[in-house]
PDB file of N, CA and C in Angstrom:
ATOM      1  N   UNK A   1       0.842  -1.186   0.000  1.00  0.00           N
ATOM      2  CA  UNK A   1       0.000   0.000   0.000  1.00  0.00           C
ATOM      3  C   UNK A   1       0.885   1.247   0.000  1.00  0.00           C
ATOM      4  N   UNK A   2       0.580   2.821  -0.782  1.00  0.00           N
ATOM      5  CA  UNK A   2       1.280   3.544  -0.953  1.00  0.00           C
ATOM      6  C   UNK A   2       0.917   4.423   0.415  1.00  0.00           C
ATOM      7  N   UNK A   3       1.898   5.387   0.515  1.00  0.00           N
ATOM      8  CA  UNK A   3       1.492   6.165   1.648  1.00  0.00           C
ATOM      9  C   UNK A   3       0.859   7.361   1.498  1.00  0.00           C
ATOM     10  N   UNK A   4      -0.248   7.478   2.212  1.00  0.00           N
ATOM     11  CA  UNK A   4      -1.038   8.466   1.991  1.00  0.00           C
ATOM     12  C   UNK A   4      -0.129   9.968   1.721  1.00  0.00           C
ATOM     13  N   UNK A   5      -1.133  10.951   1.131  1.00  0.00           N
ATOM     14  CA  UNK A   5      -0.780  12.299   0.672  1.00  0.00           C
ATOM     15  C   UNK A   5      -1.738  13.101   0.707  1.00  0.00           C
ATOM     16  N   UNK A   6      -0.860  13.690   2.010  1.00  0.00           N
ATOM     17  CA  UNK A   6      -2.032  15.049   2.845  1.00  0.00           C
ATOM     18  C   UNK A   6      -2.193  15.970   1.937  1.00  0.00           C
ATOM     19  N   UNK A   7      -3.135  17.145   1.492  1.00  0.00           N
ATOM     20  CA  UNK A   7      -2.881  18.552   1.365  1.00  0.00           C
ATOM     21  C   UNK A   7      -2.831  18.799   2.530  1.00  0.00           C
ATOM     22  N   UNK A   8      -3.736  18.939   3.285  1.00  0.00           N
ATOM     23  CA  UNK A   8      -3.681  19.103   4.800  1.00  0.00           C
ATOM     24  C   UNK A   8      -4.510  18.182   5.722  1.00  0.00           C
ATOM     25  N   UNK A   9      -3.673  18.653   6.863  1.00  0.00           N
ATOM     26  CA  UNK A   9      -4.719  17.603   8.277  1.00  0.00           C
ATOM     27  C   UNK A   9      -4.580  18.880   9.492  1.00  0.00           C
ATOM     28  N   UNK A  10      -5.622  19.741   9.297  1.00  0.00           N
ATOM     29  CA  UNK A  10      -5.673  20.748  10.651  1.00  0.00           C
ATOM     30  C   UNK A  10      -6.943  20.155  11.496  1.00  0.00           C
ATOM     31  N   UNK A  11      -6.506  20.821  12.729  1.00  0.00           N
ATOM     32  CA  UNK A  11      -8.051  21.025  13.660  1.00  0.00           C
ATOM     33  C   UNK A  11      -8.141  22.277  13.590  1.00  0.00           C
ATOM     34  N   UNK A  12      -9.421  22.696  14.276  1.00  0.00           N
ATOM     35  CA  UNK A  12      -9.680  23.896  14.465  1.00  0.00           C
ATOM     36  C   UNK A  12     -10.800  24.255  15.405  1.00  0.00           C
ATOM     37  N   UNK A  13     -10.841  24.777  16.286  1.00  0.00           N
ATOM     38  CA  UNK A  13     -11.841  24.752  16.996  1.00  0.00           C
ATOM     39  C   UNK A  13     -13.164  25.989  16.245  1.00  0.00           C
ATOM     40  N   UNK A  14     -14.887  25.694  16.208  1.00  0.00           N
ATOM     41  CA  UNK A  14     -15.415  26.319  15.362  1.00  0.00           C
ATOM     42  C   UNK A  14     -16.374  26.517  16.579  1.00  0.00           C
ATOM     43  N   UNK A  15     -17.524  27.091  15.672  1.00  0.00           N
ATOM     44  CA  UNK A  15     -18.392  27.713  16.455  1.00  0.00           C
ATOM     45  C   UNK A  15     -19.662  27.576  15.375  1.00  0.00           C
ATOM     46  N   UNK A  16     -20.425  26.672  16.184  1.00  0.00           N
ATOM     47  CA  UNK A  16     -21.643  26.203  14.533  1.00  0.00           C
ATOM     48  C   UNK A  16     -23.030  26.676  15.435  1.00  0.00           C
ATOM     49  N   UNK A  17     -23.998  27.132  14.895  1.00  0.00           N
ATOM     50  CA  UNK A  17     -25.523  27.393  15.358  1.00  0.00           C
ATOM     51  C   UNK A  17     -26.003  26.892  14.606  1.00  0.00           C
ATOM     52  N   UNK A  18     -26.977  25.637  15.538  1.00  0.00           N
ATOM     53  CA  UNK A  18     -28.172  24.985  14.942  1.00  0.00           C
ATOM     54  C   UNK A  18     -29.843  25.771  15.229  1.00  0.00           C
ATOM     55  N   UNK A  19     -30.058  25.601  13.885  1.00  0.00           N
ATOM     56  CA  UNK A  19     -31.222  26.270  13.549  1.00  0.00           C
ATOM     57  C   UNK A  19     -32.591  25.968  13.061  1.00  0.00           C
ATOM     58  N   UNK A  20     -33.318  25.777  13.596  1.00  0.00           N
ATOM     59  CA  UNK A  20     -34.733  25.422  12.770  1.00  0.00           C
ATOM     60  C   UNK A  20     -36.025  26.555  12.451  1.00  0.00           C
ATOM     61  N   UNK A  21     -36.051  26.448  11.116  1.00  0.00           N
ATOM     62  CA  UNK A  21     -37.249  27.419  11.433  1.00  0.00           C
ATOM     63  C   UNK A  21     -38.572  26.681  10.477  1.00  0.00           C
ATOM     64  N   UNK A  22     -39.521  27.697   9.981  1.00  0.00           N
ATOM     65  CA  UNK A  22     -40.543  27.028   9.305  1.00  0.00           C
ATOM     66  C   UNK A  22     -40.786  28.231   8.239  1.00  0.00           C
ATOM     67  N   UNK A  23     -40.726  27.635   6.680  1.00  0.00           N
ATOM     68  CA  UNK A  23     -40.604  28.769   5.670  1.00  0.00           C
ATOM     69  C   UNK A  23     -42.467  28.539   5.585  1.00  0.00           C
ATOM     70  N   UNK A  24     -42.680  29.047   4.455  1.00  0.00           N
ATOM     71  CA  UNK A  24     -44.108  28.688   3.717  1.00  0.00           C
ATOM     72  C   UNK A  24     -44.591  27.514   3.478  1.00  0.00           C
ATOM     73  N   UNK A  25     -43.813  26.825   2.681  1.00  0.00           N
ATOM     74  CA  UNK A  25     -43.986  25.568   2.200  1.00  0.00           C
ATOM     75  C   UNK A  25     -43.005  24.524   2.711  1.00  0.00           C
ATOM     76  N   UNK A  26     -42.058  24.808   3.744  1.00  0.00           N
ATOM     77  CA  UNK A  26     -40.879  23.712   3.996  1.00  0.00           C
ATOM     78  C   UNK A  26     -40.209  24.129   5.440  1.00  0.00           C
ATOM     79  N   UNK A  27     -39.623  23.160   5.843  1.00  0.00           N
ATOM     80  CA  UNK A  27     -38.939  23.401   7.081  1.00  0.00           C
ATOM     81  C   UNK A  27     -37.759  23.461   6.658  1.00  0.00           C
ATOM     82  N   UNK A  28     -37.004  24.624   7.480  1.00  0.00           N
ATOM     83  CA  UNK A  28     -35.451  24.823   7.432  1.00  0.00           C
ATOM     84  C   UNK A  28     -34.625  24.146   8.939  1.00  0.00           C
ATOM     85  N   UNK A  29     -34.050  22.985   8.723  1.00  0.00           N
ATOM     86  CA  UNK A  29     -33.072  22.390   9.725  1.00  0.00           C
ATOM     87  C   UNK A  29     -31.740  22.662   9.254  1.00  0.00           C
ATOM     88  N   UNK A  30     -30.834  23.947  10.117  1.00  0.00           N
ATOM     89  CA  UNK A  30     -29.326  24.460   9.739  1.00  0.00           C
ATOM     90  C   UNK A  30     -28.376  24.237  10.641  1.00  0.00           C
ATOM     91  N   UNK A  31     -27.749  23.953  10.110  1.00  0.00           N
ATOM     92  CA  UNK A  31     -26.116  23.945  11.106  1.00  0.00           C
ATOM     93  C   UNK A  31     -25.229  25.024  10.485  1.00  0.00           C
ATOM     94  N   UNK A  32     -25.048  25.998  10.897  1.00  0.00           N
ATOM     95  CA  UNK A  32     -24.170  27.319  10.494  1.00  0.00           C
ATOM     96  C   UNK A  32     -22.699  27.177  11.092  1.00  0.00           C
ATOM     97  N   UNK A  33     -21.796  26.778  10.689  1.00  0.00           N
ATOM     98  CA  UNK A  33     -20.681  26.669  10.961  1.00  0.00           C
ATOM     99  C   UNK A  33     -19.995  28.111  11.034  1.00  0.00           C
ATOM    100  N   UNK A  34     -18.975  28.414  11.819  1.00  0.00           N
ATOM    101  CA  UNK A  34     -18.210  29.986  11.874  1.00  0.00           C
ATOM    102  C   UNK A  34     -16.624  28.771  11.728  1.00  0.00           C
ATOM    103  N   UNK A  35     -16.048  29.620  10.924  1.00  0.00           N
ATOM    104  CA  UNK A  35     -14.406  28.618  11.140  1.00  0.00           C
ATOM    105  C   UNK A  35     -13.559  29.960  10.252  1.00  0.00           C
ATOM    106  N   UNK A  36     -12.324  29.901  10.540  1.00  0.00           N
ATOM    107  CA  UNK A  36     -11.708  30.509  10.046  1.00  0.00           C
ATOM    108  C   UNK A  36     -11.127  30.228   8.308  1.00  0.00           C
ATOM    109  N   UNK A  37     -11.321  29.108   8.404  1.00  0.00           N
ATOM    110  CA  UNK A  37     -10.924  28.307   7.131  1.00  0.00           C
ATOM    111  C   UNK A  37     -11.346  29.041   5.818  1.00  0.00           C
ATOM    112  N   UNK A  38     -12.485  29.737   5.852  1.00  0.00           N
ATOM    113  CA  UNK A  38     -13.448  29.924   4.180  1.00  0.00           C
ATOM    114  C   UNK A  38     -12.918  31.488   4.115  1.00  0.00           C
ATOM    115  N   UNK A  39     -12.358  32.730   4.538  1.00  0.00           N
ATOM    116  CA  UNK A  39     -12.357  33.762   4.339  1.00  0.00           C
ATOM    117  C   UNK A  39     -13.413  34.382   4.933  1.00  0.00           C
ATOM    118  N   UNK A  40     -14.059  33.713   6.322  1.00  0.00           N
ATOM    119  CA  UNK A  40     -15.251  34.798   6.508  1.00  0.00           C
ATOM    120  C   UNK A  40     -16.525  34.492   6.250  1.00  0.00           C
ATOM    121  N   UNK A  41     -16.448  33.683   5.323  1.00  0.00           N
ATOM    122  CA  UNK A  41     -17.756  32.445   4.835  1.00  0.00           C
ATOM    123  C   UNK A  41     -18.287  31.783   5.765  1.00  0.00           C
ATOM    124  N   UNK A  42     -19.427  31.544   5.867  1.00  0.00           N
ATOM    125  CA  UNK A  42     -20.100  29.871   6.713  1.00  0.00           C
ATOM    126  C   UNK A  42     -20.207  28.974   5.742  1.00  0.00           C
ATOM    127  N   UNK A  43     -20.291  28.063   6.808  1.00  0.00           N
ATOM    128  CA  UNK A  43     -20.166  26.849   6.572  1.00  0.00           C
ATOM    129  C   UNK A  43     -22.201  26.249   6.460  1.00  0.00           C
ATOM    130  N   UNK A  44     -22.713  26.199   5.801  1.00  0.00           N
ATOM    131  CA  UNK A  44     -24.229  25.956   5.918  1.00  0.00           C
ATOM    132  C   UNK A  44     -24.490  24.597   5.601  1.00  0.00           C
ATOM    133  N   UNK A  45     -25.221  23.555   6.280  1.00  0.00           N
ATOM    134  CA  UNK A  45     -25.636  22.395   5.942  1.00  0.00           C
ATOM    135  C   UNK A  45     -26.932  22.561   6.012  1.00  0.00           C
ATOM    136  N   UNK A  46     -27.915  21.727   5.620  1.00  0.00           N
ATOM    137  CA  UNK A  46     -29.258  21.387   5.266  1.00  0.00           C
ATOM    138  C   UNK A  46     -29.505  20.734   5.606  1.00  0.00           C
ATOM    139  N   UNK A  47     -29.839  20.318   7.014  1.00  0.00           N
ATOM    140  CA  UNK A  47     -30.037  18.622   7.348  1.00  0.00           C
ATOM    141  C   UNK A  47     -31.131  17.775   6.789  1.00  0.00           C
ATOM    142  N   UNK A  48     -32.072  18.532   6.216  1.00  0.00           N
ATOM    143  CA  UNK A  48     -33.537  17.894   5.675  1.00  0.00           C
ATOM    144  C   UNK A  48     -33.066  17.689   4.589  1.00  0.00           C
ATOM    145  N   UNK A  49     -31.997  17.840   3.603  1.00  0.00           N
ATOM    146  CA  UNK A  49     -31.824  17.029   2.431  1.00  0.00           C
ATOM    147  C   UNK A  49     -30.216  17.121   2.437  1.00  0.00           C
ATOM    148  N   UNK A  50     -29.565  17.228   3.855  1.00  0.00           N
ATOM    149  CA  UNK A  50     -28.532  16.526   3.388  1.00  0.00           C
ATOM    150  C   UNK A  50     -27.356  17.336   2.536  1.00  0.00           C
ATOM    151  N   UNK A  51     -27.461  18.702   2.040  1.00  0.00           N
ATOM    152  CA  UNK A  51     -26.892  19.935   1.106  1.00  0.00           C
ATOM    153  C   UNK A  51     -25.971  20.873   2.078  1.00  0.00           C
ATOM    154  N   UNK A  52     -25.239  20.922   1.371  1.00  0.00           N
ATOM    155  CA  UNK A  52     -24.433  22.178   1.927  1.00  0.00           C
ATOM    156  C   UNK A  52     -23.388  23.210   1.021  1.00  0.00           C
ATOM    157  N   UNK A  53     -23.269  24.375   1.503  1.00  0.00           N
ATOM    158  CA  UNK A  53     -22.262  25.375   0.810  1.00  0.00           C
ATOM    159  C   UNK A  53     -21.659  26.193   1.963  1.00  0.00           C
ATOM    160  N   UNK A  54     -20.506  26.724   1.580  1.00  0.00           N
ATOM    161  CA  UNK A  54     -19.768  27.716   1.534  1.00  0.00           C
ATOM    162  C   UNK A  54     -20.455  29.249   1.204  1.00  0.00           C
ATOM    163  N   UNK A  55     -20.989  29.687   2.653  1.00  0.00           N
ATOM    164  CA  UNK A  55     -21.387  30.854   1.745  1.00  0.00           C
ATOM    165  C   UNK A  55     -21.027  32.479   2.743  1.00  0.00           C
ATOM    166  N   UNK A  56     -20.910  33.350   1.534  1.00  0.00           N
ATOM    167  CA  UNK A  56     -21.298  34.456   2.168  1.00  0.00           C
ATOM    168  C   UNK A  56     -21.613  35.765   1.396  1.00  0.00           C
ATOM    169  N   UNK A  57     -21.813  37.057   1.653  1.00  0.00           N
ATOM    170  CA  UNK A  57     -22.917  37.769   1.099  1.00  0.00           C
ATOM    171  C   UNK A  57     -22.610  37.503  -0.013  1.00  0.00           C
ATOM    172  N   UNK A  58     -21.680  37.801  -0.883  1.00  0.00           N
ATOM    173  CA  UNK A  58     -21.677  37.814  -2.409  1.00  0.00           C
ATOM    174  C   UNK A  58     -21.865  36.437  -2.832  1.00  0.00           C
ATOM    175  N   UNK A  59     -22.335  35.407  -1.924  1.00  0.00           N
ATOM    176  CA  UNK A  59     -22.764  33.795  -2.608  1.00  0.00           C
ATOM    177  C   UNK A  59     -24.270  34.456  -2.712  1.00  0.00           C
ATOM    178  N   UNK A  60     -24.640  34.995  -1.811  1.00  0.00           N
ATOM    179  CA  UNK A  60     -26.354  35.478  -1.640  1.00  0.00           C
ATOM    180  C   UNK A  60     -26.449  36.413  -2.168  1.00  0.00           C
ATOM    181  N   UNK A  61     -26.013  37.054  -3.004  1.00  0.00           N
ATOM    182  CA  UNK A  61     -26.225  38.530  -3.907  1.00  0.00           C
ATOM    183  C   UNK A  61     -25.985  37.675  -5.314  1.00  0.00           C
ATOM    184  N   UNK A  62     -25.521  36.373  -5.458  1.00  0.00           N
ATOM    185  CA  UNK A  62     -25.639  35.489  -6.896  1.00  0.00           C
ATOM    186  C   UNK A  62     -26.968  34.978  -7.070  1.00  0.00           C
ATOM    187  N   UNK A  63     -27.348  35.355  -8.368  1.00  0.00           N
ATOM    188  CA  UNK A  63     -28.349  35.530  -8.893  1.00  0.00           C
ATOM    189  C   UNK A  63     -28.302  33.518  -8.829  1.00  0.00           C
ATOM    190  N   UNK A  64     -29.346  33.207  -8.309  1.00  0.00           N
ATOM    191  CA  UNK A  64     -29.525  31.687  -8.473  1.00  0.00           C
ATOM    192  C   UNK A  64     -28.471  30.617  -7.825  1.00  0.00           C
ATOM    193  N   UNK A  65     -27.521  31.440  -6.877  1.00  0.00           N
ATOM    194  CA  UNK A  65     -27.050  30.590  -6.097  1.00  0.00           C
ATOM    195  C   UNK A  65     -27.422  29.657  -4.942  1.00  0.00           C
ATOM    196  N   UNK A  66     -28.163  30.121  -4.556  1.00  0.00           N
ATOM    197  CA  UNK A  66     -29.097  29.023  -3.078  1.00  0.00           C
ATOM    198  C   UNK A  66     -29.945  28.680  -3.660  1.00  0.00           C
ATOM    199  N   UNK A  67     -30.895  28.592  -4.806  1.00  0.00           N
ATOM    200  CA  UNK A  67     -31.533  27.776  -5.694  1.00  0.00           C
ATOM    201  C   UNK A  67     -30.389  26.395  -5.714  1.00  0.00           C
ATOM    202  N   UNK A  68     -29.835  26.946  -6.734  1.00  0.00           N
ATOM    203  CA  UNK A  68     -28.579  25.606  -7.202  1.00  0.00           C
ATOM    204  C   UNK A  68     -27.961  25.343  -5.648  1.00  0.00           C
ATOM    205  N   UNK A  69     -27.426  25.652  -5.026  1.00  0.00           N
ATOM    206  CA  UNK A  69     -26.761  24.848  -3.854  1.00  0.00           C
ATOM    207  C   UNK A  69     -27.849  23.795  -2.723  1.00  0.00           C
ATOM    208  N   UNK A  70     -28.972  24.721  -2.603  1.00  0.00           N
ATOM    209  CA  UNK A  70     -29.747  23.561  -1.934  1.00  0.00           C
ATOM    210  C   UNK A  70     -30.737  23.506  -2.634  1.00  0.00           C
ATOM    211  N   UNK A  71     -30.867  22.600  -4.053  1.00  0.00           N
ATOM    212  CA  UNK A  71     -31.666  22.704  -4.663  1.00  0.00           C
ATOM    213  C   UNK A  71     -33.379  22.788  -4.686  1.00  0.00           C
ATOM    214  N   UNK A  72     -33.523  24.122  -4.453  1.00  0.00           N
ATOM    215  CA  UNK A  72     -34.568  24.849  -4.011  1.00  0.00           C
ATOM    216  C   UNK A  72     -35.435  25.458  -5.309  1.00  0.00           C
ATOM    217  N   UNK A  73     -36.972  25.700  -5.156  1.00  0.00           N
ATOM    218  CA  UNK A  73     -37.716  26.753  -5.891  1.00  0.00           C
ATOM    219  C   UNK A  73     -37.021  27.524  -5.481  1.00  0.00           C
ATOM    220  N   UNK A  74     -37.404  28.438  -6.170  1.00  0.00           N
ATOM    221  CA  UNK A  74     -37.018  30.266  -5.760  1.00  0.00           C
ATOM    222  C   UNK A  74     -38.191  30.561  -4.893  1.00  0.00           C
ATOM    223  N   UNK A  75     -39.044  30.481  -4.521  1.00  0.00           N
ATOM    224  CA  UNK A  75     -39.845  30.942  -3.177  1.00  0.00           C
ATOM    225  C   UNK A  75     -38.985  30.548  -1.780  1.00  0.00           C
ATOM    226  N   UNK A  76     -38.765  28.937  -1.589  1.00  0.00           N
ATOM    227  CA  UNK A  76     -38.080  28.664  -0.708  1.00  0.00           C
ATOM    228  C   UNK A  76     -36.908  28.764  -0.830  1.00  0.00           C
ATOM    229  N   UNK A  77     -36.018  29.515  -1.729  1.00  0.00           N
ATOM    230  CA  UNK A  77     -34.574  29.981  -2.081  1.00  0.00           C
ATOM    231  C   UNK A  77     -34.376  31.676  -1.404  1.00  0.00           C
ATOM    232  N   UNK A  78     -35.867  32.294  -1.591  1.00  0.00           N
ATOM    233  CA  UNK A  78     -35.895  33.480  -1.121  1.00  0.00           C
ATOM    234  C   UNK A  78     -35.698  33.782   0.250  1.00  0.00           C
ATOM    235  N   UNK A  79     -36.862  32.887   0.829  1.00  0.00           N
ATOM    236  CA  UNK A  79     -36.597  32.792   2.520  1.00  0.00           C
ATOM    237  C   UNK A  79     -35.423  32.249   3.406  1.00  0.00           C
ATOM    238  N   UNK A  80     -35.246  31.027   2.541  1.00  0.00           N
ATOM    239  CA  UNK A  80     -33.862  30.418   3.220  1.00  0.00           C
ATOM    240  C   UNK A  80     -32.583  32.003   2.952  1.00  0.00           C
ATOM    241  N   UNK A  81     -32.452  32.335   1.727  1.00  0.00           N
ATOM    242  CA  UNK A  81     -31.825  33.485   1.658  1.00  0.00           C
ATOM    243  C   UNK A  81     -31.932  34.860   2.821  1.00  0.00           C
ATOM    244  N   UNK A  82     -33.289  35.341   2.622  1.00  0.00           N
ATOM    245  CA  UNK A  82     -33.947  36.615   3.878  1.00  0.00           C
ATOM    246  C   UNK A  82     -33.232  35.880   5.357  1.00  0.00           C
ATOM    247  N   UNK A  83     -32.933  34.768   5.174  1.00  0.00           N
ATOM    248  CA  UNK A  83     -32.850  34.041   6.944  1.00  0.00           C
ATOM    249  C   UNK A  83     -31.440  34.397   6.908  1.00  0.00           C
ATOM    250  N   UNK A  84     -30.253  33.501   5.801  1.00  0.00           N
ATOM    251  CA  UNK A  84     -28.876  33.874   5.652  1.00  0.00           C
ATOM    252  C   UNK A  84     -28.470  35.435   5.608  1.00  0.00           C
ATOM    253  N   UNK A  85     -28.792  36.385   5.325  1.00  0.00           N
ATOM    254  CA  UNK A  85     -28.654  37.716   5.642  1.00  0.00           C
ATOM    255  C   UNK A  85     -28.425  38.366   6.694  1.00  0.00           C
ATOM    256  N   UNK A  86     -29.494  37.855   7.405  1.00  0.00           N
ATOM    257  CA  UNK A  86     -29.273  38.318   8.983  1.00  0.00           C
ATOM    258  C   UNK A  86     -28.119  37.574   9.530  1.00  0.00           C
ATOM    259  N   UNK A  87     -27.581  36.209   9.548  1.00  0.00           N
ATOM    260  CA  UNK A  87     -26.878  35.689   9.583  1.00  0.00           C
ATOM    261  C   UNK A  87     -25.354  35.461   9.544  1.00  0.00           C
ATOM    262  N   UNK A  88     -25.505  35.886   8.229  1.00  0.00           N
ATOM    263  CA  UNK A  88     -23.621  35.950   7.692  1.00  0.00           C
ATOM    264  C   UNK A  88     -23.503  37.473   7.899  1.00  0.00           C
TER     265      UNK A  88
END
């Protein structure tokens, strides 16, 4: 067997807020990660389907980005968005 080949192996201690809320049509279950790692970015998971990104304002000022990352309508792309605002 060959020997493995890191890019890297850090820890880091983070700071994540779990979140639930209730949009129109869907429930939002979040884990908001804070880490130094992304430039300032969170870390966002989706626990109801399992999705996640890298985001921060200029991911949410992209026209159709939280559509495509948690593949969402744009109604429930809007709110999950209005929620990330206050947020990041």
């Amino acid at each position: 067997m060959t020997e493995r080949f890191f890019l890297y192996d850090e820890s880091e201690d983070t700071k994540t807020r779990f979140v639930s809320f209730m949009g129109e049509s869907q429930r939002f279950d979040l884990a908001i990660t804070t880490t130094n790692r992304y430039y300032g970015k969170k870390l966002v998971l989706n626990m109801q389907s399992s999705r996640y990104a890298i985001i921060g304002t200029d991911d949410l000022d992209e026209e159709g980005y939280v559509e495509h990352a948690f593949q969402l309508d744009e109604e429930d792309a809007q709110e999950l968005r209005e929620f990330l605002y206050e947020v990041i």
